[in-house]
PDB file of N, CA and C in Angstrom:
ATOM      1  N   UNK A   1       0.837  -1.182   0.000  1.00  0.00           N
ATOM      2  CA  UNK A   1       0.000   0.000   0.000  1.00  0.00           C
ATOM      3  C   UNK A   1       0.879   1.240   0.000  1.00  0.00           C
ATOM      4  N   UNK A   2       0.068   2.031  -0.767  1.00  0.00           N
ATOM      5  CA  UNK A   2       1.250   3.756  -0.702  1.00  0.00           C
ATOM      6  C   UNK A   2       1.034   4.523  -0.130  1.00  0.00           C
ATOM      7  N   UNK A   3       2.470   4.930   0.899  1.00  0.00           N
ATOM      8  CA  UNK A   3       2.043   5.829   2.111  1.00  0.00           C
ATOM      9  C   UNK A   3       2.040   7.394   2.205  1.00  0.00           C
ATOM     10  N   UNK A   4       0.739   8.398   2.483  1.00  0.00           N
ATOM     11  CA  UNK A   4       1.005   9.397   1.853  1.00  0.00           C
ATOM     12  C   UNK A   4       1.955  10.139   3.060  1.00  0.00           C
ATOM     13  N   UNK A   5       2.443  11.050   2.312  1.00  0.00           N
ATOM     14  CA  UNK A   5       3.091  12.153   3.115  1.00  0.00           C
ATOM     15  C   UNK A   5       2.119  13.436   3.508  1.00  0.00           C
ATOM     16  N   UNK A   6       2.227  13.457   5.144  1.00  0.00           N
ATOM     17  CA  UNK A   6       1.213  14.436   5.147  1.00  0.00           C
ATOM     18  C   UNK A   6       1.656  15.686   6.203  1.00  0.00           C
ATOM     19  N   UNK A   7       3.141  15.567   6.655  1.00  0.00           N
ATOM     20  CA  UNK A   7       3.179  16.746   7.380  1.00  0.00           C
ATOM     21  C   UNK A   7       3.384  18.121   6.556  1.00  0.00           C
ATOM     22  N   UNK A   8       2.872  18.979   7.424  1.00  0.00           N
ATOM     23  CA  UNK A   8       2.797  20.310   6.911  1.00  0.00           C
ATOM     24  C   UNK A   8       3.702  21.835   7.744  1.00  0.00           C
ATOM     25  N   UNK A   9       4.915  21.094   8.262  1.00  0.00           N
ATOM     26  CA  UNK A   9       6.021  22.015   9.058  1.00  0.00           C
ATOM     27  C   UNK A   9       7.555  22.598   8.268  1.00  0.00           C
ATOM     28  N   UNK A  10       6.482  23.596   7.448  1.00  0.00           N
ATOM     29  CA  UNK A  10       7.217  23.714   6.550  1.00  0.00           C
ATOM     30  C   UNK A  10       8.310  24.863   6.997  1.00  0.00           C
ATOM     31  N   UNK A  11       9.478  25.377   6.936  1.00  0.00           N
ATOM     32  CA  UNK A  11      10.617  26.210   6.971  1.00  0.00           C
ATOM     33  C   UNK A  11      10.127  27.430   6.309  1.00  0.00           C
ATOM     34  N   UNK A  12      10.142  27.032   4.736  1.00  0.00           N
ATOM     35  CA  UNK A  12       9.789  28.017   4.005  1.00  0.00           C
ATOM     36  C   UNK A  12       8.807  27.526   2.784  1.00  0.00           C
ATOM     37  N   UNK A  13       8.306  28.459   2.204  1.00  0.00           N
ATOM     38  CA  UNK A  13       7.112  27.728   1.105  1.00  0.00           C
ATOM     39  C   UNK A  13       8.244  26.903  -0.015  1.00  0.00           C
ATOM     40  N   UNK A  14       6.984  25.948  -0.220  1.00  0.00           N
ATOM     41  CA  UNK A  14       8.072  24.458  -1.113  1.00  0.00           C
ATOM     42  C   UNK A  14       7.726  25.617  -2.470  1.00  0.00           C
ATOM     43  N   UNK A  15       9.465  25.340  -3.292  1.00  0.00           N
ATOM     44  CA  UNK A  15       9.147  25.444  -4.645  1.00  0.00           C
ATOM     45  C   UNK A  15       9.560  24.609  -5.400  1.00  0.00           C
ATOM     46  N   UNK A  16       8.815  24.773  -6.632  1.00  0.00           N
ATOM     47  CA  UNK A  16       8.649  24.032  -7.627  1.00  0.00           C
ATOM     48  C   UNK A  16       9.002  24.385  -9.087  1.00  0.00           C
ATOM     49  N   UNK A  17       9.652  23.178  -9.780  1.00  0.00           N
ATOM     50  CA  UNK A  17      10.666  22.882 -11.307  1.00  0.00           C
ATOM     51  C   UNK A  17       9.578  22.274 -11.973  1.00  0.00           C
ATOM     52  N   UNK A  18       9.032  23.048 -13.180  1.00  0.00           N
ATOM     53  CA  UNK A  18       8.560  22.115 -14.182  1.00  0.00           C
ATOM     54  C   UNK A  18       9.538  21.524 -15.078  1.00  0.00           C
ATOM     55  N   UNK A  19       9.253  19.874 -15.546  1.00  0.00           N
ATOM     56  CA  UNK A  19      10.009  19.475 -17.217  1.00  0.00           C
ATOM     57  C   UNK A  19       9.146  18.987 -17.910  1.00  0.00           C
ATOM     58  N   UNK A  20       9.479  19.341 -19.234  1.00  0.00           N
ATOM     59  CA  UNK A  20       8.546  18.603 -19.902  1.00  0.00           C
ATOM     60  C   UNK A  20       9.355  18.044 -21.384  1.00  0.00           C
ATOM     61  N   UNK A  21       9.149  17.072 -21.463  1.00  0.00           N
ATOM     62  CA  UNK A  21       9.171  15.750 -22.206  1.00  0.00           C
ATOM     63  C   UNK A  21       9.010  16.070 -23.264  1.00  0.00           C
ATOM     64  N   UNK A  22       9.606  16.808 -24.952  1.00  0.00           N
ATOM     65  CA  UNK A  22       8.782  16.816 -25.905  1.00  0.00           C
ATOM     66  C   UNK A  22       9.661  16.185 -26.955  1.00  0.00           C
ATOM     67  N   UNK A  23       9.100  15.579 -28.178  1.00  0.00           N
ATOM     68  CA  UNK A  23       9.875  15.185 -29.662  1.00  0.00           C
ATOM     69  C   UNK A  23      10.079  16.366 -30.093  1.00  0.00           C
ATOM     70  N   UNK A  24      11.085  16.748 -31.038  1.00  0.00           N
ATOM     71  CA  UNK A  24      11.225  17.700 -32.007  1.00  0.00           C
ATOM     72  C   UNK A  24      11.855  16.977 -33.162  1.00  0.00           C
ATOM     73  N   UNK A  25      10.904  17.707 -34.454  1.00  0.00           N
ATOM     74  CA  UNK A  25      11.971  17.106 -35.519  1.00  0.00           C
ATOM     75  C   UNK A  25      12.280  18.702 -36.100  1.00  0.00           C
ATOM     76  N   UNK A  26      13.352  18.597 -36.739  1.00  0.00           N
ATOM     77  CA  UNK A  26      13.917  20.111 -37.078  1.00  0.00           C
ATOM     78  C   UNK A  26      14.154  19.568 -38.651  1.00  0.00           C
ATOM     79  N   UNK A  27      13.914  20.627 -39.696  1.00  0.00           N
ATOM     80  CA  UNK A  27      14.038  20.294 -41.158  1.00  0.00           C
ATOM     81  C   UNK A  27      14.974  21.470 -41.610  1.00  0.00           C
ATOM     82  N   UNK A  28      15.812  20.806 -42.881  1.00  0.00           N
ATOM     83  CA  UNK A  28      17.263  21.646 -43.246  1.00  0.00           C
ATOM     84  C   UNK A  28      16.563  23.352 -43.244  1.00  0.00           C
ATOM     85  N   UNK A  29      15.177  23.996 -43.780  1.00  0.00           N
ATOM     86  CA  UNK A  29      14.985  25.091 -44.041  1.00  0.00           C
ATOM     87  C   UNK A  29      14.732  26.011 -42.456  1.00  0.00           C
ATOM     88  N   UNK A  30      15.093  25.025 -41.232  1.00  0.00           N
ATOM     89  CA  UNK A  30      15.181  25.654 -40.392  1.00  0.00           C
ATOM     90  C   UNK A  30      13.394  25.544 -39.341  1.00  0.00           C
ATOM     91  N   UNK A  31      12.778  24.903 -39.851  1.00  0.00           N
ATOM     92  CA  UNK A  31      11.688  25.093 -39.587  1.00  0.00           C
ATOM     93  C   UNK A  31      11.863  23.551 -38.430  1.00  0.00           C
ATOM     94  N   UNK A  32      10.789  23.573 -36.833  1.00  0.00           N
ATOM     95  CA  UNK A  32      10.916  22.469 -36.539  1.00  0.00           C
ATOM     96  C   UNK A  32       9.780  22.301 -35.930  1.00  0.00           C
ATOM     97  N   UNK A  33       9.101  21.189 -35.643  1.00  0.00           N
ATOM     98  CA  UNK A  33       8.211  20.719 -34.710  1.00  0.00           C
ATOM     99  C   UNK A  33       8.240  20.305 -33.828  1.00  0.00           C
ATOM    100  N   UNK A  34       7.506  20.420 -32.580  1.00  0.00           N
ATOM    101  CA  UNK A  34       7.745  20.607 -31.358  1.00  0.00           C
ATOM    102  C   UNK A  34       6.105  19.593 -30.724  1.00  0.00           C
ATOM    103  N   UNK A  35       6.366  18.791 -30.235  1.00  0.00           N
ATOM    104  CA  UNK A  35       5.274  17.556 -29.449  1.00  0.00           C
ATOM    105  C   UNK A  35       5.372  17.471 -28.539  1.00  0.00           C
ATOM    106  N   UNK A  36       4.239  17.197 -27.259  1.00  0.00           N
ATOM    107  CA  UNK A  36       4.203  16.589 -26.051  1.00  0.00           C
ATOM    108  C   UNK A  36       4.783  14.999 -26.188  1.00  0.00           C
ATOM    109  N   UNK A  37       5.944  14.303 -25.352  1.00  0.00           N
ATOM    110  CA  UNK A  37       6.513  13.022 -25.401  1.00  0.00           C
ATOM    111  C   UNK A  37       5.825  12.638 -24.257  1.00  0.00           C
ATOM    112  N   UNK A  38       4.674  11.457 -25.288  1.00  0.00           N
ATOM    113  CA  UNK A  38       3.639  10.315 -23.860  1.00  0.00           C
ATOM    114  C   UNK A  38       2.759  11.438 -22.922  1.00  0.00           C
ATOM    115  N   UNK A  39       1.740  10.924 -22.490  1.00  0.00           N
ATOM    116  CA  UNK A  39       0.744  11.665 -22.243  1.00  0.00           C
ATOM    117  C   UNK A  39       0.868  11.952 -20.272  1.00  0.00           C
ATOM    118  N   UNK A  40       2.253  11.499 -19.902  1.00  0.00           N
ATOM    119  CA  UNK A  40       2.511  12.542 -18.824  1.00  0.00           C
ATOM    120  C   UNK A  40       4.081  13.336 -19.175  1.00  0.00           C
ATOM    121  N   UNK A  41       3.893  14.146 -20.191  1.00  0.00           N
ATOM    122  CA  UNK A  41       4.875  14.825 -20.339  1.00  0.00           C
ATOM    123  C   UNK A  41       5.520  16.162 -19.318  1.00  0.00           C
ATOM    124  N   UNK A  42       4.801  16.430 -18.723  1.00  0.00           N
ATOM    125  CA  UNK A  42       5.183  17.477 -17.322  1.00  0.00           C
ATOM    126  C   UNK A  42       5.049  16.676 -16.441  1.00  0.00           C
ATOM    127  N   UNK A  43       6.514  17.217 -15.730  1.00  0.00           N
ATOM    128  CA  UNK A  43       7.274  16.210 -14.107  1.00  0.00           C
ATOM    129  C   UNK A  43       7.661  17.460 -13.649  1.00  0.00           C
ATOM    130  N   UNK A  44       6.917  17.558 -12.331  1.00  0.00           N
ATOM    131  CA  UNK A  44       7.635  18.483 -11.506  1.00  0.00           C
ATOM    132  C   UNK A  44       8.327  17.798 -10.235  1.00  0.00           C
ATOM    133  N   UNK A  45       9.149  18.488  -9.854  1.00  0.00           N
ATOM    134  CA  UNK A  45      10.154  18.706  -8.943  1.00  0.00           C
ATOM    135  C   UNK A  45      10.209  19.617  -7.988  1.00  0.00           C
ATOM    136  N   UNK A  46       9.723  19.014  -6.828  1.00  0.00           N
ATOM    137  CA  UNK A  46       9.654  20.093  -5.906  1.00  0.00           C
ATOM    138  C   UNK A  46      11.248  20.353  -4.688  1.00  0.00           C
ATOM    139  N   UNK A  47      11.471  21.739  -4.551  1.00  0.00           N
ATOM    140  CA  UNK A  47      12.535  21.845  -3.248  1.00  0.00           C
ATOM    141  C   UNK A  47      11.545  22.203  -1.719  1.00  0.00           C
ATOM    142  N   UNK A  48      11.782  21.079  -0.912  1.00  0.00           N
ATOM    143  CA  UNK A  48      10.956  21.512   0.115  1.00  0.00           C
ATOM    144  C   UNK A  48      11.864  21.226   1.333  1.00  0.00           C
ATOM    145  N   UNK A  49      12.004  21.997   2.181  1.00  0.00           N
ATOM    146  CA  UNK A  49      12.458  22.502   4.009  1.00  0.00           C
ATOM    147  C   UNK A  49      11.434  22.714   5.079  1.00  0.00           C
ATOM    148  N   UNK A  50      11.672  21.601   5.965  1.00  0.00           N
ATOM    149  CA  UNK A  50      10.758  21.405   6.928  1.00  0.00           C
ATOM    150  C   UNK A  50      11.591  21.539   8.481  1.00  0.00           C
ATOM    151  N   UNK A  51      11.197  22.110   8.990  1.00  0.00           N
ATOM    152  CA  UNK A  51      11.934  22.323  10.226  1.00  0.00           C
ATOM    153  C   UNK A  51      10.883  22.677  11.362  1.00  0.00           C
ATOM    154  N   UNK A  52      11.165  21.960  12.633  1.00  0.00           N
ATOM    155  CA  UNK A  52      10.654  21.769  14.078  1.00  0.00           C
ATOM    156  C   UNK A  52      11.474  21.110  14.877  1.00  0.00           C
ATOM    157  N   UNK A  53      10.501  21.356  15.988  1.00  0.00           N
ATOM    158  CA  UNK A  53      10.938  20.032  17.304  1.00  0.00           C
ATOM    159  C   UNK A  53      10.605  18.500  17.242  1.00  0.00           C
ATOM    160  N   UNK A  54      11.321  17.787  17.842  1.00  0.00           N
ATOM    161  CA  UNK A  54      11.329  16.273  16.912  1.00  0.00           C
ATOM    162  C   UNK A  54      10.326  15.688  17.709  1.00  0.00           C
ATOM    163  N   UNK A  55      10.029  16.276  18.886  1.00  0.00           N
ATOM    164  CA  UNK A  55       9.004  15.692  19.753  1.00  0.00           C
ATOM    165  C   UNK A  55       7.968  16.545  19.320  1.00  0.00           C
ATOM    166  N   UNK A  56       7.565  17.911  19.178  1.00  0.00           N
ATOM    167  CA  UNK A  56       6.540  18.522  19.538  1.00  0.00           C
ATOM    168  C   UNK A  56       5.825  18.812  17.896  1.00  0.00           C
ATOM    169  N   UNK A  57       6.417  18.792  16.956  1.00  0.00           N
ATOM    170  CA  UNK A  57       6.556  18.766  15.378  1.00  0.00           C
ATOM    171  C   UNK A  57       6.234  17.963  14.762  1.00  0.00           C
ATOM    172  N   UNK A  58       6.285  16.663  14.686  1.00  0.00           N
ATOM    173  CA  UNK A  58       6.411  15.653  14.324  1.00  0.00           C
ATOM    174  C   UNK A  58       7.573  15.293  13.402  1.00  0.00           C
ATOM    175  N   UNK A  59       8.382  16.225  13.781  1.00  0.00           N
ATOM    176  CA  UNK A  59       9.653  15.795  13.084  1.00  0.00           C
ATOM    177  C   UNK A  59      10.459  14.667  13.334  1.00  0.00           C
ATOM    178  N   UNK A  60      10.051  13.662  14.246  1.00  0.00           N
ATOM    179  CA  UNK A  60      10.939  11.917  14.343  1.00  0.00           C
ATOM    180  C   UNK A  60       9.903  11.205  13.228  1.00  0.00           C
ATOM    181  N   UNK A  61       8.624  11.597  12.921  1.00  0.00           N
ATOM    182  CA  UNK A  61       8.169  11.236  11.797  1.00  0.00           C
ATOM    183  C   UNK A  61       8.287  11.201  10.509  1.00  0.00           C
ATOM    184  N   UNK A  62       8.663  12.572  10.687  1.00  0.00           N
ATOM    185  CA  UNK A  62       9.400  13.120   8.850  1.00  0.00           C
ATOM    186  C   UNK A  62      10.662  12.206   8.398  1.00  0.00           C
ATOM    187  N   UNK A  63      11.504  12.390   9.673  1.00  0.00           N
ATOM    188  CA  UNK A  63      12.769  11.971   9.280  1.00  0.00           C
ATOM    189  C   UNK A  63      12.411  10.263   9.032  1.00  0.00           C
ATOM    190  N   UNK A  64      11.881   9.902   9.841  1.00  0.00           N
ATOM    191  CA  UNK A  64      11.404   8.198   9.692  1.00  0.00           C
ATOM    192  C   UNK A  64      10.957   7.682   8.357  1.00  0.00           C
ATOM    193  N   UNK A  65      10.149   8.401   7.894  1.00  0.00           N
ATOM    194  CA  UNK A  65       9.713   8.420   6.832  1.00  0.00           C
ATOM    195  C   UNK A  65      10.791   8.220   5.575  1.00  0.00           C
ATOM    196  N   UNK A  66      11.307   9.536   5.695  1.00  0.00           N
ATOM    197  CA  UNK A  66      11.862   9.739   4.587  1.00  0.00           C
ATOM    198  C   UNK A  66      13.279   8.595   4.389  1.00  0.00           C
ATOM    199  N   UNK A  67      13.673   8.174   5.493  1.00  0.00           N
ATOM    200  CA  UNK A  67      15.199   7.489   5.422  1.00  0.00           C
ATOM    201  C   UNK A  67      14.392   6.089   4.983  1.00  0.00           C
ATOM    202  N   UNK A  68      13.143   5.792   5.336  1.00  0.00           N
ATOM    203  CA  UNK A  68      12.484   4.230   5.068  1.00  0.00           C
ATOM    204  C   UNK A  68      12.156   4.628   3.203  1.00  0.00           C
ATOM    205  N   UNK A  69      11.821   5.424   2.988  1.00  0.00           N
ATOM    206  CA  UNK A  69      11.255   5.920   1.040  1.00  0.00           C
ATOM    207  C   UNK A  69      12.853   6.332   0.499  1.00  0.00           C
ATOM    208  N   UNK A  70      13.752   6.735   0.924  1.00  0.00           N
ATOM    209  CA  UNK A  70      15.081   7.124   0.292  1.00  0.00           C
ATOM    210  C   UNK A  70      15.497   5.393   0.139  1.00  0.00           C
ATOM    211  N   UNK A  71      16.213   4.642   1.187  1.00  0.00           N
ATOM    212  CA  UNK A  71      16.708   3.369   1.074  1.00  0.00           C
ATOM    213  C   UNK A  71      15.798   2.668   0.481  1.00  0.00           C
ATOM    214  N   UNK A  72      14.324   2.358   0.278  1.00  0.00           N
ATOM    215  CA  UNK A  72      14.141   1.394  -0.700  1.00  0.00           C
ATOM    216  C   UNK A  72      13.523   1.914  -2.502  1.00  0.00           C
ATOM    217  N   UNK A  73      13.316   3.571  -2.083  1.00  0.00           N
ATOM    218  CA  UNK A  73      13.153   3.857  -3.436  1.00  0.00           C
ATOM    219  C   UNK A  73      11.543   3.655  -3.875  1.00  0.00           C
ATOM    220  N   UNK A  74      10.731   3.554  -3.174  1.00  0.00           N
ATOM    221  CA  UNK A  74       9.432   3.243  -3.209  1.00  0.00           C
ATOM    222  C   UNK A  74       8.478   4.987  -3.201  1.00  0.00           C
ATOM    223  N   UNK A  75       7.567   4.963  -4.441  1.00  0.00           N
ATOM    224  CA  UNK A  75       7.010   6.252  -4.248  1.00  0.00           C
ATOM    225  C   UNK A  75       5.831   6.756  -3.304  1.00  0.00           C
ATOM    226  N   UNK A  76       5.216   7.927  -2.817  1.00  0.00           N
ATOM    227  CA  UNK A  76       4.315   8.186  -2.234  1.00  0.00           C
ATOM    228  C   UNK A  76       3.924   9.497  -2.766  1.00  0.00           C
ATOM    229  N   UNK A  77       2.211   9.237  -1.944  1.00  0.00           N
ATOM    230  CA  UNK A  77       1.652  10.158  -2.296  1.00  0.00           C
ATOM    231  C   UNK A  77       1.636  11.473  -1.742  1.00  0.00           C
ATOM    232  N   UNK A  78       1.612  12.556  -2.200  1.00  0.00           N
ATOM    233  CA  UNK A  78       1.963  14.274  -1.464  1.00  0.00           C
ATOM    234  C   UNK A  78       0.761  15.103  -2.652  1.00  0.00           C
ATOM    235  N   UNK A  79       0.176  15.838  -1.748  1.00  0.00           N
ATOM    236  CA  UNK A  79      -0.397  17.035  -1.973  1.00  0.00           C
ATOM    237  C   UNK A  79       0.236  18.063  -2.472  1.00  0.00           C
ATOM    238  N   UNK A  80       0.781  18.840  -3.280  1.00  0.00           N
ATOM    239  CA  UNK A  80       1.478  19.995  -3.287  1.00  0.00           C
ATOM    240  C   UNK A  80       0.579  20.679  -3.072  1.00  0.00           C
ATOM    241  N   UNK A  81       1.089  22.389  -2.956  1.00  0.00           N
ATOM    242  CA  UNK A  81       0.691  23.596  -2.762  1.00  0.00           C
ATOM    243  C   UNK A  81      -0.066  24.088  -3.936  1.00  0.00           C
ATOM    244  N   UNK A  82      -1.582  24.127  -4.222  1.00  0.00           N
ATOM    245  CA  UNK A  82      -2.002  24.250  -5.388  1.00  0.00           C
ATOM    246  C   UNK A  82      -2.232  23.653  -6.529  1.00  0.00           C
ATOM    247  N   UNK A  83      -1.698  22.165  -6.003  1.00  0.00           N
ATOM    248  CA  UNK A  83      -1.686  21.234  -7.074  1.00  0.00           C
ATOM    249  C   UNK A  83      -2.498  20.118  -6.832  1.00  0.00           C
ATOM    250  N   UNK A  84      -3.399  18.935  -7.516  1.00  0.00           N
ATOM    251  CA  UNK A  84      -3.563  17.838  -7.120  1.00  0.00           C
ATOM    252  C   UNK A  84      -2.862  16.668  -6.152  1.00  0.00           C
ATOM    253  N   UNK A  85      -3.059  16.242  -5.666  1.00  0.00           N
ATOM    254  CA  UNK A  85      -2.518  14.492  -5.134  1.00  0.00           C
ATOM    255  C   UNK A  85      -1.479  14.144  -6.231  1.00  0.00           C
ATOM    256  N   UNK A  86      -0.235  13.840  -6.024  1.00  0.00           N
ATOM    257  CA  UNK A  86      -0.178  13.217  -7.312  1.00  0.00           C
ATOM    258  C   UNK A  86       1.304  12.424  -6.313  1.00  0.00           C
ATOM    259  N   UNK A  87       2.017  11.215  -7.428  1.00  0.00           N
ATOM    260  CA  UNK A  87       3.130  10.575  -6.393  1.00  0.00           C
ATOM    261  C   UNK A  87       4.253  11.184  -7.295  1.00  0.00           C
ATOM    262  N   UNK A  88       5.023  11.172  -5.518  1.00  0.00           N
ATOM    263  CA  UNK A  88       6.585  11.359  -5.468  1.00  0.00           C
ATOM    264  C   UNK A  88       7.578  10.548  -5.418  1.00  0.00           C
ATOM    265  N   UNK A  89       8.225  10.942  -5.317  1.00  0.00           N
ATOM    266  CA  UNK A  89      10.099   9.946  -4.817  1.00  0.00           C
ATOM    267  C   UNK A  89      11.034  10.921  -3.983  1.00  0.00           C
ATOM    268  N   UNK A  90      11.624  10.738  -3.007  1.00  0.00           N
ATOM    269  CA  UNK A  90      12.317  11.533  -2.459  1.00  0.00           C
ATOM    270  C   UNK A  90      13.777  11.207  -2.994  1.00  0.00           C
ATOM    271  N   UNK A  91      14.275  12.097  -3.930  1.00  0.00           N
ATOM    272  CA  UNK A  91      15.938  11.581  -4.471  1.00  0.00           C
ATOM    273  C   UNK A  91      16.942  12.686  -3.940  1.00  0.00           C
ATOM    274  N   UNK A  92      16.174  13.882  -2.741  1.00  0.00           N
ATOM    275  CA  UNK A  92      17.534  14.051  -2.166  1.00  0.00           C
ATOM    276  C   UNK A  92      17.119  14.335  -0.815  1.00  0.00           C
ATOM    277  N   UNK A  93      17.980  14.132   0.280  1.00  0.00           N
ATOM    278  CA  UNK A  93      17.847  14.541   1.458  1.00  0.00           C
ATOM    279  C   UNK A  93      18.830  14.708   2.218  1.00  0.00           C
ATOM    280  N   UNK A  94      18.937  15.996   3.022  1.00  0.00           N
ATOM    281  CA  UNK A  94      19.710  16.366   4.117  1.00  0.00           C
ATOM    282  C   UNK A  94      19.019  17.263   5.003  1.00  0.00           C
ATOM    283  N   UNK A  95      19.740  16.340   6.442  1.00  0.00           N
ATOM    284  CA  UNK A  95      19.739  16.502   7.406  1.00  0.00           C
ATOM    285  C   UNK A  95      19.889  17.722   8.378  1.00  0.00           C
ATOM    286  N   UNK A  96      19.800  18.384   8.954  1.00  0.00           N
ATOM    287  CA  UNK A  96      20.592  18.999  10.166  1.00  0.00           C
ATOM    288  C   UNK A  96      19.964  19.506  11.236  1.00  0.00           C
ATOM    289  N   UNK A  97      20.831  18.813  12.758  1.00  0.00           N
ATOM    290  CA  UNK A  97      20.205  18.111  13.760  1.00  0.00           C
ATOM    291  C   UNK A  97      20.495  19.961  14.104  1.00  0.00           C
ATOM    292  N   UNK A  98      19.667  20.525  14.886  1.00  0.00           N
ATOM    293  CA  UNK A  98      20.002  22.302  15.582  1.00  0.00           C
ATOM    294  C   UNK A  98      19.548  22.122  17.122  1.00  0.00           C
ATOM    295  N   UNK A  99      20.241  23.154  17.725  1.00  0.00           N
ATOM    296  CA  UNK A  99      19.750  22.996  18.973  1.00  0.00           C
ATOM    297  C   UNK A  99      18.521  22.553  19.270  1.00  0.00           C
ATOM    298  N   UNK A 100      18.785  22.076  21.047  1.00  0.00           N
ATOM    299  CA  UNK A 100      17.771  21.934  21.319  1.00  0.00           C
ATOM    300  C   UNK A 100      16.582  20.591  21.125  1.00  0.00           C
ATOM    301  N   UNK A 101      17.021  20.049  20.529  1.00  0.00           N
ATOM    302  CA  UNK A 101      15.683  18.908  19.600  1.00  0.00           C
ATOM    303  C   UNK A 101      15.158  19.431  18.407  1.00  0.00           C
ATOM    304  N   UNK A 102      15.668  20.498  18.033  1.00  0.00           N
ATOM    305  CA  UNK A 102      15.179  20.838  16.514  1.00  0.00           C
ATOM    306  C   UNK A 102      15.930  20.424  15.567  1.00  0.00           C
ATOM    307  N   UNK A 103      15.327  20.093  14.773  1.00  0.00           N
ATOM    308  CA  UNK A 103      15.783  19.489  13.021  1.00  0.00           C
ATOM    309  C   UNK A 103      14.885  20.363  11.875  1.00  0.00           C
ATOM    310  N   UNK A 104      16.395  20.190  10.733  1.00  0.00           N
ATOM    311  CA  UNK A 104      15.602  20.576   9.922  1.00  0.00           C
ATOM    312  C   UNK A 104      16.017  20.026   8.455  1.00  0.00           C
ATOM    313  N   UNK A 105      15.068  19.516   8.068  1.00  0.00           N
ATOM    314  CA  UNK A 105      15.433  18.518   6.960  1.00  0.00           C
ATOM    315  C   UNK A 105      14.847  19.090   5.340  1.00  0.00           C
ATOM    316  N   UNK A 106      15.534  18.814   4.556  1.00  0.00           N
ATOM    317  CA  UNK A 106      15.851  19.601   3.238  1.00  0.00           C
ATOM    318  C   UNK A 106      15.759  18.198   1.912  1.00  0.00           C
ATOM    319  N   UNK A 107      14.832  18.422   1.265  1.00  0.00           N
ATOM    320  CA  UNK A 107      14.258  17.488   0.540  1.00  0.00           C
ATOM    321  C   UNK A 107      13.510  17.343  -0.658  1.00  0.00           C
ATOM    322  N   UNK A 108      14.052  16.881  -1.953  1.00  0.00           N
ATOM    323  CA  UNK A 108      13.769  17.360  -3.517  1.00  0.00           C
ATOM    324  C   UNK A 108      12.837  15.930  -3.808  1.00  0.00           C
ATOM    325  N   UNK A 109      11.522  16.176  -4.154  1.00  0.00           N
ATOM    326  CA  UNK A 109      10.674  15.501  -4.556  1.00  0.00           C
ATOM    327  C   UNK A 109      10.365  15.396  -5.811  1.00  0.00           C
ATOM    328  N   UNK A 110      10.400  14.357  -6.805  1.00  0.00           N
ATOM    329  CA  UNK A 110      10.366  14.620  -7.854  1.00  0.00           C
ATOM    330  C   UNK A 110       9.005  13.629  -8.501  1.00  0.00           C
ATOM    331  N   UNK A 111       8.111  13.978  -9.340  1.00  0.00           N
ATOM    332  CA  UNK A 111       7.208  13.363  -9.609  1.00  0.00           C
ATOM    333  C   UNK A 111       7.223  11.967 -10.564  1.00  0.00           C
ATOM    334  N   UNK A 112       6.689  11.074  -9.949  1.00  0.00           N
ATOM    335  CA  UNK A 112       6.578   9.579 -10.983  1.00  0.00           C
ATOM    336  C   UNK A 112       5.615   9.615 -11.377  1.00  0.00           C
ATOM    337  N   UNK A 113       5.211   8.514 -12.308  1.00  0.00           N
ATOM    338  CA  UNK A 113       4.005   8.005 -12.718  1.00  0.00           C
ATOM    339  C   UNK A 113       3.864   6.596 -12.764  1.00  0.00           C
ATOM    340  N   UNK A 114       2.651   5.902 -12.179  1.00  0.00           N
ATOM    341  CA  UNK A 114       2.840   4.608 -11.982  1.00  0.00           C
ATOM    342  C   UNK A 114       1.158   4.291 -12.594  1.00  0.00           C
ATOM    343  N   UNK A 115       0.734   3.238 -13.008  1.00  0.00           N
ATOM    344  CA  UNK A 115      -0.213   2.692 -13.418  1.00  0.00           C
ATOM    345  C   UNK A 115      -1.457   2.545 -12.186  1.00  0.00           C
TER     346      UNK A 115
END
């Protein structure tokens, strides 16, 4: 089953990388055509920073989370800011433990598509 991501202790507002996927064929007179490649051709990529107390935050959750979806590579589901439900992959993450019991963890989500 796919587990969504649902905390909302955010640092600063998540932003977001569109790509998009297209064919081009280009002809000698300079002229070229330009296509959507497969019918999920936009993948976004989000940069998101979450920072709290690990007790009072739910930040021993975040981090739990994310080190169990980084080591096996398995996607989940996330809400973005303005956007539909749609699934992620977490392909980067760092750490840093700050006074006190606070953490704050730094984390690039990038969108899959699965059947």
């Amino acid at each position: 089953m796919t587990e969504t991501f649902g905390w909302l202790v955010y640092s600063q507002e998540p932003q977001v990388e569109y790509a998009y996927a297209e064919k081009t064929a280009r002809f000698g007179d300079g002229y070229e055509q330009v296509a959507p490649d497969g019918i999920n051709s936009e993948r976004q990529t989000w940069t998101i920073e979450l920072w709290g107390h690990l007790q009072a935050d739910d930040m021993a959750g975040v981090r739990a989370f994310h080190r169990l979806r980084k080591t096996r590579g398995e996607s989940f589901f996330w809400t973005p800011p303005n956007e539909p439900m749609a699934r992620f992959r977490c392909t980067k993450l760092s750490a840093t433990d700050e006074r006190e019991g606070y953490i704050r963890i730094s984390c690039t989500f990038e969108q899959t598509f699965q059947p």
